[in-house]
PDB file of N, CA and C in Angstrom:
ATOM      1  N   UNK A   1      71.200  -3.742 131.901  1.00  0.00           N
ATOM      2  CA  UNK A   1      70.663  -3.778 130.562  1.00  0.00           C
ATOM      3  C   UNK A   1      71.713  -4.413 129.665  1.00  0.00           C
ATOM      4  N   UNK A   2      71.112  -5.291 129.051  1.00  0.00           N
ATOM      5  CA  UNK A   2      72.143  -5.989 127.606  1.00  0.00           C
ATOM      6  C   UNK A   2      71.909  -5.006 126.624  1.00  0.00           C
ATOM      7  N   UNK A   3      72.803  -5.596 125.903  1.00  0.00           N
ATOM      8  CA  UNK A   3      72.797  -4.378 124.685  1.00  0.00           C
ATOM      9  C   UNK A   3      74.180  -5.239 123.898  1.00  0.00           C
ATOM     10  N   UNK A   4      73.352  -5.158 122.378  1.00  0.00           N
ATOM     11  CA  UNK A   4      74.383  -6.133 121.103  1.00  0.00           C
ATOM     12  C   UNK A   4      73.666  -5.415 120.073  1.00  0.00           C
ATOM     13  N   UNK A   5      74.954  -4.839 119.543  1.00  0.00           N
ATOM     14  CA  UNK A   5      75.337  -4.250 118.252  1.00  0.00           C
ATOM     15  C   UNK A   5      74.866  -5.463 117.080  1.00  0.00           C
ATOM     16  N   UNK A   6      73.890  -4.936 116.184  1.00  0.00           N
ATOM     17  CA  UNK A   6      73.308  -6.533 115.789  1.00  0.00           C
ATOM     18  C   UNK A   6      74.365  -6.646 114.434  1.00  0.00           C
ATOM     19  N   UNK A   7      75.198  -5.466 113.489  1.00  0.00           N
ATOM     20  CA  UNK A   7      75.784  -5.341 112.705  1.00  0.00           C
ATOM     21  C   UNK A   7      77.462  -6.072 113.078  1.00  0.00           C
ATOM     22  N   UNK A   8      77.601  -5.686 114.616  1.00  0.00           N
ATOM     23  CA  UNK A   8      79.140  -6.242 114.526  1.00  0.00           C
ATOM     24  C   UNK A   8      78.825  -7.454 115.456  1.00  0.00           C
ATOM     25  N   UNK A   9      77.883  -7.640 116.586  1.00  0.00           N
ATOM     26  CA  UNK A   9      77.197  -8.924 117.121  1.00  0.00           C
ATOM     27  C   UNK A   9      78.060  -8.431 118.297  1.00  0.00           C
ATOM     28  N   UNK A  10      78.605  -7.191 118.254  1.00  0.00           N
ATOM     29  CA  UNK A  10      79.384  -6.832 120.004  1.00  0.00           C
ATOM     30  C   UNK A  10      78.212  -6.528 120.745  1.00  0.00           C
ATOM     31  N   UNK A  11      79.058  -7.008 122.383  1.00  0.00           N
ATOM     32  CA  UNK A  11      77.686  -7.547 123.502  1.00  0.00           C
ATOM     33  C   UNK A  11      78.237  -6.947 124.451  1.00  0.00           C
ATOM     34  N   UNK A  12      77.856  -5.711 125.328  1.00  0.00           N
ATOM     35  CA  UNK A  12      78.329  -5.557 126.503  1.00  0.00           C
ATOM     36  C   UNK A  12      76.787  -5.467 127.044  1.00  0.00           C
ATOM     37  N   UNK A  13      77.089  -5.433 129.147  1.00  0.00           N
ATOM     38  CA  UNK A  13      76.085  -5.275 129.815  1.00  0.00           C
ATOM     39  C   UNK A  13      76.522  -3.540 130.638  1.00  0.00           C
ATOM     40  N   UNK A  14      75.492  -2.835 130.160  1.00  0.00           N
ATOM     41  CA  UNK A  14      75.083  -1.806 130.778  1.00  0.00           C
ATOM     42  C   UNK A  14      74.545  -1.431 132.198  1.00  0.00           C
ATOM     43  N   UNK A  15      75.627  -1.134 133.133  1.00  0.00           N
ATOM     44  CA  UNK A  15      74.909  -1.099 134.653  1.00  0.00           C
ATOM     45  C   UNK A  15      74.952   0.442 134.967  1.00  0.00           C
ATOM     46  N   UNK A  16      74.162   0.946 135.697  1.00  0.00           N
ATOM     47  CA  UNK A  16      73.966   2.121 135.946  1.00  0.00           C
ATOM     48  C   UNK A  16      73.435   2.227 137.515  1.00  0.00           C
ATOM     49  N   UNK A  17      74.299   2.419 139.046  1.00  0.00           N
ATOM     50  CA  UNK A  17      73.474   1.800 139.641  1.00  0.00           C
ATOM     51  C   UNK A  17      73.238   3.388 140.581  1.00  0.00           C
ATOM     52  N   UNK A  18      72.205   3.744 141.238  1.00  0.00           N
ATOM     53  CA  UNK A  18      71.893   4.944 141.661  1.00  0.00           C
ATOM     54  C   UNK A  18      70.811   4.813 143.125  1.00  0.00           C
ATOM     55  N   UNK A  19      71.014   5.512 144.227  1.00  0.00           N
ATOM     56  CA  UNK A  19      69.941   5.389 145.253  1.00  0.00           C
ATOM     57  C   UNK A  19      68.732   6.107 145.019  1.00  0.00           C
ATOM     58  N   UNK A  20      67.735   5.648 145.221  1.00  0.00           N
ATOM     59  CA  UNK A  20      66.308   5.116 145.128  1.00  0.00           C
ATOM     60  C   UNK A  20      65.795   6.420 146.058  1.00  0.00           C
ATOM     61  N   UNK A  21      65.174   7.049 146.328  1.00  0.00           N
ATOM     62  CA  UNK A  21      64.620   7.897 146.976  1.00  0.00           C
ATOM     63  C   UNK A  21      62.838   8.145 146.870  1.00  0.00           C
ATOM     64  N   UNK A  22      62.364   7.904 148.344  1.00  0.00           N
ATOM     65  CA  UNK A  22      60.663   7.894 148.192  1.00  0.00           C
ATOM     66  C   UNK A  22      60.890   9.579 148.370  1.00  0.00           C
ATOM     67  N   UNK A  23      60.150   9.876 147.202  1.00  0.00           N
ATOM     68  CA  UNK A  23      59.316  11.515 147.589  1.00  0.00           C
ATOM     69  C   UNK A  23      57.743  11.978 147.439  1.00  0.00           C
ATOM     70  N   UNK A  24      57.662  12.109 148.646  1.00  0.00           N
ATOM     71  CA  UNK A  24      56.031  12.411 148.984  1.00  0.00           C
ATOM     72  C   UNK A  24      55.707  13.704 148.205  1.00  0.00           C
ATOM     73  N   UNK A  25      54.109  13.452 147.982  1.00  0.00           N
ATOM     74  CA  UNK A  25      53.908  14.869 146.989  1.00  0.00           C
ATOM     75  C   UNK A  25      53.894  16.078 147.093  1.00  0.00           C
ATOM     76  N   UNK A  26      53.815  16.883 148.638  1.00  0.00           N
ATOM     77  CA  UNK A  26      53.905  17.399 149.039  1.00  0.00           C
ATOM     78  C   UNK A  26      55.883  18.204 148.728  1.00  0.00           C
ATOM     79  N   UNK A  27      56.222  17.228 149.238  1.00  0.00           N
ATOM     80  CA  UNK A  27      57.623  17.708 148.922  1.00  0.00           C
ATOM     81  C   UNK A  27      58.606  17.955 147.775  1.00  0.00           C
ATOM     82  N   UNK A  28      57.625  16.803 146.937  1.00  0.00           N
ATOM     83  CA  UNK A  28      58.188  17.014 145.335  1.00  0.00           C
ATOM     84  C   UNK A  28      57.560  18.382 144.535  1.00  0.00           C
ATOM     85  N   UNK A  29      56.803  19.051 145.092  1.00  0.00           N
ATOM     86  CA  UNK A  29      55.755  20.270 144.367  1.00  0.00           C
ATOM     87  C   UNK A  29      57.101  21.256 144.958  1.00  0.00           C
ATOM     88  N   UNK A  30      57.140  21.183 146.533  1.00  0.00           N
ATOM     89  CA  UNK A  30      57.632  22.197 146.762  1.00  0.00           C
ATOM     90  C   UNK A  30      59.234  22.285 146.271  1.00  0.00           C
ATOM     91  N   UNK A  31      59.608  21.063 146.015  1.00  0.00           N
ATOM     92  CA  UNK A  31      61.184  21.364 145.588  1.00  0.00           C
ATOM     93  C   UNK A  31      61.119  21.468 144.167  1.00  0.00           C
ATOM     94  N   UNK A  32      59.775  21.168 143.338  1.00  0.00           N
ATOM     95  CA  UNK A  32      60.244  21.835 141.647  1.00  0.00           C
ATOM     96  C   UNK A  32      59.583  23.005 141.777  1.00  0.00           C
ATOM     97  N   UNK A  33      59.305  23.658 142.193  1.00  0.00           N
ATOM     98  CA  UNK A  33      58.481  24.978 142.848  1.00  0.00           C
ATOM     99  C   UNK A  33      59.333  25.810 142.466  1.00  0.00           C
ATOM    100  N   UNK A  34      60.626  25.315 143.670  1.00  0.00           N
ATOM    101  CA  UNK A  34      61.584  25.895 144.199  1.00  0.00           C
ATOM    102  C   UNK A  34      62.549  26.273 142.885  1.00  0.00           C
ATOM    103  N   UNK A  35      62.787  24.991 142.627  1.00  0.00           N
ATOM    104  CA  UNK A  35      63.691  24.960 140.960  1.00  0.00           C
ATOM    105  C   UNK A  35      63.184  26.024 139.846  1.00  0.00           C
ATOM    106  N   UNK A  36      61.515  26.206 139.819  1.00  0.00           N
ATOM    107  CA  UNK A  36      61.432  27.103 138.462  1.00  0.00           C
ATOM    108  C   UNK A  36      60.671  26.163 137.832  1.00  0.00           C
ATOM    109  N   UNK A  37      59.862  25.057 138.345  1.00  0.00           N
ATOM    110  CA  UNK A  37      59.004  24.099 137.616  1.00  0.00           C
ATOM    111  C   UNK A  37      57.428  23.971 137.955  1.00  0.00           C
ATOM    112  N   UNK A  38      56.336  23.901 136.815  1.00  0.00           N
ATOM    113  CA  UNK A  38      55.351  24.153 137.576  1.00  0.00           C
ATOM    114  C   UNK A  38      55.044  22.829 137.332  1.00  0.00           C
ATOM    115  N   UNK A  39      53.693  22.143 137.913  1.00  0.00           N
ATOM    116  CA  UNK A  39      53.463  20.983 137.576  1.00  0.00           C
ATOM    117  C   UNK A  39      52.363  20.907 136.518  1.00  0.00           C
ATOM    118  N   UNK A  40      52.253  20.111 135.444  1.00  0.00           N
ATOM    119  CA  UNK A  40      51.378  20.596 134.664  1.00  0.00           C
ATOM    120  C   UNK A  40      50.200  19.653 134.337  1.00  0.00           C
ATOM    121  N   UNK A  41      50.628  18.213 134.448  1.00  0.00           N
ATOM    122  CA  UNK A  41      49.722  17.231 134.445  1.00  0.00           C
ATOM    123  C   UNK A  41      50.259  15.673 135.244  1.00  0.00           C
ATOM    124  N   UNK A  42      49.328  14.923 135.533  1.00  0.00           N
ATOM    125  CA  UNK A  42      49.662  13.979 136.329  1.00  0.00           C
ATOM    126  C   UNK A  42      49.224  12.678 135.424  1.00  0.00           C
ATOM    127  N   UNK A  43      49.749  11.557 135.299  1.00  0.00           N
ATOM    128  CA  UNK A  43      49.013  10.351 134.965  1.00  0.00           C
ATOM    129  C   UNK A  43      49.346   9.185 135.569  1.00  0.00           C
ATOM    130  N   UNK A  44      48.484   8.158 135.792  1.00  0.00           N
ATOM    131  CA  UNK A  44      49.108   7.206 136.690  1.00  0.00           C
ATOM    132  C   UNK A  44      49.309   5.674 135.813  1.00  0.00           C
ATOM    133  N   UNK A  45      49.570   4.574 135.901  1.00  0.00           N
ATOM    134  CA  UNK A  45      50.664   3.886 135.315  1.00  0.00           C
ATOM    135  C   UNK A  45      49.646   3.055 134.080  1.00  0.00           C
ATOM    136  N   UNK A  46      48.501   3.344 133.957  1.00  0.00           N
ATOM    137  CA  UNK A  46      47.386   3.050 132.668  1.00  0.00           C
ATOM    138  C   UNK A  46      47.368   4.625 131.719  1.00  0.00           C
ATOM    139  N   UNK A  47      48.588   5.401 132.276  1.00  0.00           N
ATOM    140  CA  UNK A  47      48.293   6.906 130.994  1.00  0.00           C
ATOM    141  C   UNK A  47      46.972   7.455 131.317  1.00  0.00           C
ATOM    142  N   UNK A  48      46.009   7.154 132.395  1.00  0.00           N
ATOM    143  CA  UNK A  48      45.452   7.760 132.820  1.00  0.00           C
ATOM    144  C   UNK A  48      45.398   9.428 133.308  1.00  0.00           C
ATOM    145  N   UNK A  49      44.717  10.776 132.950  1.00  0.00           N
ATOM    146  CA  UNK A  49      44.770  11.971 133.571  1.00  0.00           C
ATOM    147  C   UNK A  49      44.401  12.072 134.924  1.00  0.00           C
ATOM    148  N   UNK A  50      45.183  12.139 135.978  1.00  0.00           N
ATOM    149  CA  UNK A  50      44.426  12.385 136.955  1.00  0.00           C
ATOM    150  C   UNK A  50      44.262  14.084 137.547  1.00  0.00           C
ATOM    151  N   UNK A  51      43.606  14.326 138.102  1.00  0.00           N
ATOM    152  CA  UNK A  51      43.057  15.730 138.336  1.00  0.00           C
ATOM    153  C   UNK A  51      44.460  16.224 139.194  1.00  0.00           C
ATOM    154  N   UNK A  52      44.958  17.275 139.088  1.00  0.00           N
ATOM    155  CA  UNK A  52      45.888  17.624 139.839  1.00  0.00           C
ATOM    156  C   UNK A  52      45.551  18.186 141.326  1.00  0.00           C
ATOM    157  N   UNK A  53      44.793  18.014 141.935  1.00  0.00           N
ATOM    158  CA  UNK A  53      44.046  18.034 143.505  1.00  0.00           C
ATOM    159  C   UNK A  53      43.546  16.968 144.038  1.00  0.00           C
ATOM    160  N   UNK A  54      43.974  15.642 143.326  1.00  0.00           N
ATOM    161  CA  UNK A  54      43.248  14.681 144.053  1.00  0.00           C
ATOM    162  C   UNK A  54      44.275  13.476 143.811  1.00  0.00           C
ATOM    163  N   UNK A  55      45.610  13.740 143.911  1.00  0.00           N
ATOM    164  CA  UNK A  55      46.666  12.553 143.957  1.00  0.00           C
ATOM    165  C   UNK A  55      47.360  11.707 145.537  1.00  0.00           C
ATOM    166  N   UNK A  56      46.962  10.826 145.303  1.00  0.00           N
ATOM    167  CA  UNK A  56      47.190  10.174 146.075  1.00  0.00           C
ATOM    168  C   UNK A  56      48.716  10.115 146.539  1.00  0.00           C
ATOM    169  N   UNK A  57      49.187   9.528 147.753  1.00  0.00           N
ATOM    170  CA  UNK A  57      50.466   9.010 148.041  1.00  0.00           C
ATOM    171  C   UNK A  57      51.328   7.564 147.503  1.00  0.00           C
ATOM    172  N   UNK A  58      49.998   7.103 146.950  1.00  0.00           N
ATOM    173  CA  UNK A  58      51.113   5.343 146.121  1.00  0.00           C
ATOM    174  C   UNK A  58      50.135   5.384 144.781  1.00  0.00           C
ATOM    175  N   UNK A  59      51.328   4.515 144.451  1.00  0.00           N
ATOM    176  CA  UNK A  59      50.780   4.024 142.725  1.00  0.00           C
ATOM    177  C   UNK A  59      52.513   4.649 142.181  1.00  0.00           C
ATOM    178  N   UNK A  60      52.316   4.174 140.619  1.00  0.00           N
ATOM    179  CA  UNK A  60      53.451   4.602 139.902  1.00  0.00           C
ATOM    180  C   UNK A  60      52.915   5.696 139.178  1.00  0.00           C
ATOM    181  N   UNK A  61      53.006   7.476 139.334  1.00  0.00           N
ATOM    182  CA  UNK A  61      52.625   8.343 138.879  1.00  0.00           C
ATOM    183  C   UNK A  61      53.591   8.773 138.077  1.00  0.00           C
ATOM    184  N   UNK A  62      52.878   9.224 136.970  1.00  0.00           N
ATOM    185  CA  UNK A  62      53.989  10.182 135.628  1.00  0.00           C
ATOM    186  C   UNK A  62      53.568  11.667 135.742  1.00  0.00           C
ATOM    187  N   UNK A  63      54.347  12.634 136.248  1.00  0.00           N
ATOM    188  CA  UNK A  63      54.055  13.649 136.567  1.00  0.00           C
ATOM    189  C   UNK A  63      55.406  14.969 135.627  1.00  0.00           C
ATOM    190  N   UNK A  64      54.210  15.783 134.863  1.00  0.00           N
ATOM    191  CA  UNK A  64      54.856  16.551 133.943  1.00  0.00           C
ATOM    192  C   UNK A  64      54.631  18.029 134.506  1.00  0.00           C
ATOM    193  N   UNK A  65      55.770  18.052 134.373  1.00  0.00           N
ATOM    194  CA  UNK A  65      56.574  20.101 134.410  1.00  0.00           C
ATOM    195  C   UNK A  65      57.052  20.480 133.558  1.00  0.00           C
ATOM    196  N   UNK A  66      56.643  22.033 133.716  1.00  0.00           N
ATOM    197  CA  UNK A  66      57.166  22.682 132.401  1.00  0.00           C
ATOM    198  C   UNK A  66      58.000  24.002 133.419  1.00  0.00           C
ATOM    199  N   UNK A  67      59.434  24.191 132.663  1.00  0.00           N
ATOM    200  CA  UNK A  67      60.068  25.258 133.578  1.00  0.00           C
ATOM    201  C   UNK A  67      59.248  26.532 133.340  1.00  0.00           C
ATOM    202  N   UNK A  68      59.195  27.162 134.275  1.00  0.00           N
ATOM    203  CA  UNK A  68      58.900  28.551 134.045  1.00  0.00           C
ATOM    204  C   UNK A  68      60.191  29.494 134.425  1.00  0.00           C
ATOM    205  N   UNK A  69      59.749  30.576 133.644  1.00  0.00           N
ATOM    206  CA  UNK A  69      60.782  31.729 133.840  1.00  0.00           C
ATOM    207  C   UNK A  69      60.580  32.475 135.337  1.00  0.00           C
ATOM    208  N   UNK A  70      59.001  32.496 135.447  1.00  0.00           N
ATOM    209  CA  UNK A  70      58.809  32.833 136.824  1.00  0.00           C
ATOM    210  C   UNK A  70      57.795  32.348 137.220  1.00  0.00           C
ATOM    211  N   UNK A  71      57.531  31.953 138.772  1.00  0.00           N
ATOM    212  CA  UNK A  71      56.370  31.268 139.075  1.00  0.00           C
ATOM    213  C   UNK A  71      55.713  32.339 140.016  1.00  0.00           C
ATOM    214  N   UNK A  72      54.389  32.858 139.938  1.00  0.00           N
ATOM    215  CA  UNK A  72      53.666  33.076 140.002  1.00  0.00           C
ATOM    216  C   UNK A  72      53.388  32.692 141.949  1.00  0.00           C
TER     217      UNK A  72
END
């Protein structure tokens, strides 16, 4: 990422570099499960709602948790 200070016109490049990890849905439920997270809604990459019982394995999904104190 670039990035310039438009007041002083300073320019540095921002790298951030991190490994990539596929997680299937199955395994991502059970490890925020695990954490204290429930899942609360799903949308896929049009902000679309999708039903939380009927998500597929591909696409770019936005998937929201809310911590709980205890899960149920």
């Amino acid at each position: 990422m670039r990035i310039e200070d438009e007041k002083t016109s300073t320019r540095f490049m921002f790298i951030e570099p991190h490994i990539m990890r596929l997680w299937f849905f199955e395994e991502f439920k059970r490890l925020s499960r695990e954490g204290g997270f429930v899942l609360k809604a799903i949308y896929n990459q049009n902000f679309e709602l999708i039903p939380l019982d009927s998500v597929s394995e591909s696409g770019n999904l936005y998937l929201i948790l809310k911590k709980e104190s205890e899960i149920n």
